[in-house]
N, C-alpha and C. Protein backbone atom coordinates (compact mmCIF):
# COMPACT_ATOMS: atom_id res chain seq x y z
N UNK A 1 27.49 101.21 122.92
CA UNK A 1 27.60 101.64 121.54
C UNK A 1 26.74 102.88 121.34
N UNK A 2 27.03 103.76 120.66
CA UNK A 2 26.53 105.05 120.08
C UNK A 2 26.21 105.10 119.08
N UNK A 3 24.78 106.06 118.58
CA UNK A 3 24.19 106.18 117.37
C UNK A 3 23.72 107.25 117.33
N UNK A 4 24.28 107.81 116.13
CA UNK A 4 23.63 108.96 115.78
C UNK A 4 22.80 109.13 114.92
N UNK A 5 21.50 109.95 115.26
CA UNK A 5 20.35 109.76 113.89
C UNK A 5 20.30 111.05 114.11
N UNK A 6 19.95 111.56 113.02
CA UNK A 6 19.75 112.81 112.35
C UNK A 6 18.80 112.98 110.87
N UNK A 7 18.27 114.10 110.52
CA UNK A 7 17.79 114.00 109.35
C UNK A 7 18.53 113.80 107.84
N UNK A 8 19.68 114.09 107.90
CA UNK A 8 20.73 114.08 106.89
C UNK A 8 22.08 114.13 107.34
N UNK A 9 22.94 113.24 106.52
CA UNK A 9 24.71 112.88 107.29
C UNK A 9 24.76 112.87 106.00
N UNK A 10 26.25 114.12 105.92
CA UNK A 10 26.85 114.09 104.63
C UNK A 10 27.79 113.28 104.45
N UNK A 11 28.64 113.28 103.79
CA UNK A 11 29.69 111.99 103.60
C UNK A 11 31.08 112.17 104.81
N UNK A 12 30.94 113.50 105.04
CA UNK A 12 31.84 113.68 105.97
C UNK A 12 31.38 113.52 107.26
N UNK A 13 30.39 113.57 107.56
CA UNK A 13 30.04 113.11 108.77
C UNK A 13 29.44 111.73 109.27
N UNK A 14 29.98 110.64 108.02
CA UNK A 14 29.42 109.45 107.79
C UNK A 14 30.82 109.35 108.03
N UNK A 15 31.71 109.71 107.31
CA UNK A 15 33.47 109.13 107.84
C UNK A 15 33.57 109.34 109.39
N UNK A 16 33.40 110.45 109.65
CA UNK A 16 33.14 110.92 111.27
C UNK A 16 33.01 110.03 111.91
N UNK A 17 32.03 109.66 112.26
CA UNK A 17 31.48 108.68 112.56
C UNK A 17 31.88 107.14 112.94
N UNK A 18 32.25 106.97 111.54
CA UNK A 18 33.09 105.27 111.03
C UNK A 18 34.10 105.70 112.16
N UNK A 19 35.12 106.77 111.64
CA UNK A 19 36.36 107.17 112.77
C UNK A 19 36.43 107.25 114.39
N UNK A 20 35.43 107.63 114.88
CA UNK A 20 35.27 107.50 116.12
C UNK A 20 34.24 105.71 116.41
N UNK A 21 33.86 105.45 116.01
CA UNK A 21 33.07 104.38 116.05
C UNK A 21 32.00 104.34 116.65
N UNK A 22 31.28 104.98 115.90
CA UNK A 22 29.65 106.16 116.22
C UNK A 22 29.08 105.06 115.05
N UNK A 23 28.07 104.60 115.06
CA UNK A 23 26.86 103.84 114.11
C UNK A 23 26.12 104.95 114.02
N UNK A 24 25.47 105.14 112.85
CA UNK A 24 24.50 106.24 112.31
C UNK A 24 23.43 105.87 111.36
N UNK A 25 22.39 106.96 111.73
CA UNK A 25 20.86 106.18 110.51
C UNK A 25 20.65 107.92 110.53
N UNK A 26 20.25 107.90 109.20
CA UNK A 26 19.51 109.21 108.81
C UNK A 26 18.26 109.01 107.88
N UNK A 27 17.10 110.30 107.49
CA UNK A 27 16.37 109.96 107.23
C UNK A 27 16.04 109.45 105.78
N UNK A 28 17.64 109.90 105.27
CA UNK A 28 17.47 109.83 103.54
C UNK A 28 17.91 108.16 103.28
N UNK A 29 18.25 107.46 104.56
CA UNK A 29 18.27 106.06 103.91
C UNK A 29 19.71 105.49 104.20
N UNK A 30 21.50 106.67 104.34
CA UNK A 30 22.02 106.36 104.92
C UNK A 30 22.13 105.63 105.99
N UNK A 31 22.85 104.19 106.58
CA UNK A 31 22.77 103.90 108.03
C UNK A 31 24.15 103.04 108.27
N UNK A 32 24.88 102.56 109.06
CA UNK A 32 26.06 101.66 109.88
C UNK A 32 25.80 101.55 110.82
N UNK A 33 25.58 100.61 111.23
CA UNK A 33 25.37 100.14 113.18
C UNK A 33 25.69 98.33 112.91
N UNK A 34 26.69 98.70 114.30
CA UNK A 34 28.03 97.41 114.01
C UNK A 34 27.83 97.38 115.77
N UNK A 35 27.81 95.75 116.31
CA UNK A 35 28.00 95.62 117.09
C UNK A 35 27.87 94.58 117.37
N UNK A 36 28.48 93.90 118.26
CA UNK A 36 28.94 92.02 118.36
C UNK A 36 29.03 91.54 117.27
N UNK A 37 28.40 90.50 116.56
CA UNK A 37 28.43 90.33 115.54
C UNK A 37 27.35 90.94 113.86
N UNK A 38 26.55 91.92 114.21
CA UNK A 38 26.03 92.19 113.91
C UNK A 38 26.72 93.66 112.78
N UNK A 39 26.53 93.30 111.47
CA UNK A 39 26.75 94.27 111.01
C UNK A 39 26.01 94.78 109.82
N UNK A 40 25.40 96.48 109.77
CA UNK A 40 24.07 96.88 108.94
C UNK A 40 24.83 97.77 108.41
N UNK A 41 24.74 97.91 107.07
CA UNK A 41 25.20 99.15 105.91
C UNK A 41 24.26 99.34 105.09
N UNK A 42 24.03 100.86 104.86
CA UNK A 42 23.20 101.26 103.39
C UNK A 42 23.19 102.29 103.70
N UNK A 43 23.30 102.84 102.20
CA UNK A 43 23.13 104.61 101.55
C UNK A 43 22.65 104.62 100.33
N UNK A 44 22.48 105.45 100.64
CA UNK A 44 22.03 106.62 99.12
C UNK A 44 22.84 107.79 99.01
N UNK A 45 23.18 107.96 97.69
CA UNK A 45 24.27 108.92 96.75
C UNK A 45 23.77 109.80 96.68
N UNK A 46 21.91 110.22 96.74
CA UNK A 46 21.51 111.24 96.29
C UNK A 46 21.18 112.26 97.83
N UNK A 47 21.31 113.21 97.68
CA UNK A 47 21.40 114.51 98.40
C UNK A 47 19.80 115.00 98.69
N UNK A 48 19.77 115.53 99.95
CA UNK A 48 18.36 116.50 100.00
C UNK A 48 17.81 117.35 98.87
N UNK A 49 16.95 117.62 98.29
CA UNK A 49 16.85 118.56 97.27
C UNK A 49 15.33 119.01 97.82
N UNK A 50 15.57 120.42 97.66
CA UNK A 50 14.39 121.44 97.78
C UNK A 50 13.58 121.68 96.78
N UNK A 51 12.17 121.56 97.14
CA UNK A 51 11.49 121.90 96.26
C UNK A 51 10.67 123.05 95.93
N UNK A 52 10.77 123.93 95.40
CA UNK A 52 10.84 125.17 94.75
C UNK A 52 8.74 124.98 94.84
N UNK A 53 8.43 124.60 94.08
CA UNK A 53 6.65 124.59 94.29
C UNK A 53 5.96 123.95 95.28
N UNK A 54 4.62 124.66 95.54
CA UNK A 54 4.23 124.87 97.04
C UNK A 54 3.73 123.71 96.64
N UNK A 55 3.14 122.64 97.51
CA UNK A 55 2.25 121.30 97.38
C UNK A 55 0.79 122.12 97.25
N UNK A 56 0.02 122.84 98.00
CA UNK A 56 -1.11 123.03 97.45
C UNK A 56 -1.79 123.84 96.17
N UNK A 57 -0.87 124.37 95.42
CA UNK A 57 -1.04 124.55 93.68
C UNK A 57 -1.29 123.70 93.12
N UNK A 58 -0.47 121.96 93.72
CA UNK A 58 -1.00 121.22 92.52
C UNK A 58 -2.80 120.67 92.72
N UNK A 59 -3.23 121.12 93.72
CA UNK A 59 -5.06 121.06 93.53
C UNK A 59 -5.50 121.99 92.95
C-alpha cells in the first residue's frame, strides 16, 4: 500500500489519490489510509492561508 504525505493536498489531489488507490495524510489535517480492514478518514475544508505580519512585531 502507498501513502502520500505532503504539506498540503488539494481536493484534486485527494480524488487523485482515492482513484489510483494512494492513502494520503497532509499537514493541514486531511488524511485516507485504507487497508485490510482498517479504514481512517478526516479533513478540513479550510485552505493554507498566509500571513501577511511578521511574528516578531508582535513583541
Amino acid at each position: 500500500m502507498a501513502i502520500f504525505i505532503a504539506p498540503y493536498l488539494s481536493q484534486d489531489a485527494r480524488t487523485l489519490c482515492r482513484d489510483f488507490d494512494v492513502g494520503y495524510l497532509d499537514f493541514v489535517g486531511n488524511a485516507r489510509i485504507t487497508f485490510d480492514t482498517v479504514f481512517i478518514e478526516g479533513g478540513r475544508s479550510a485552505g493554507i492561508t498566509r500571513r501577511d505580519e511578521e511574528p516578531a512585531r508582535k513583541w
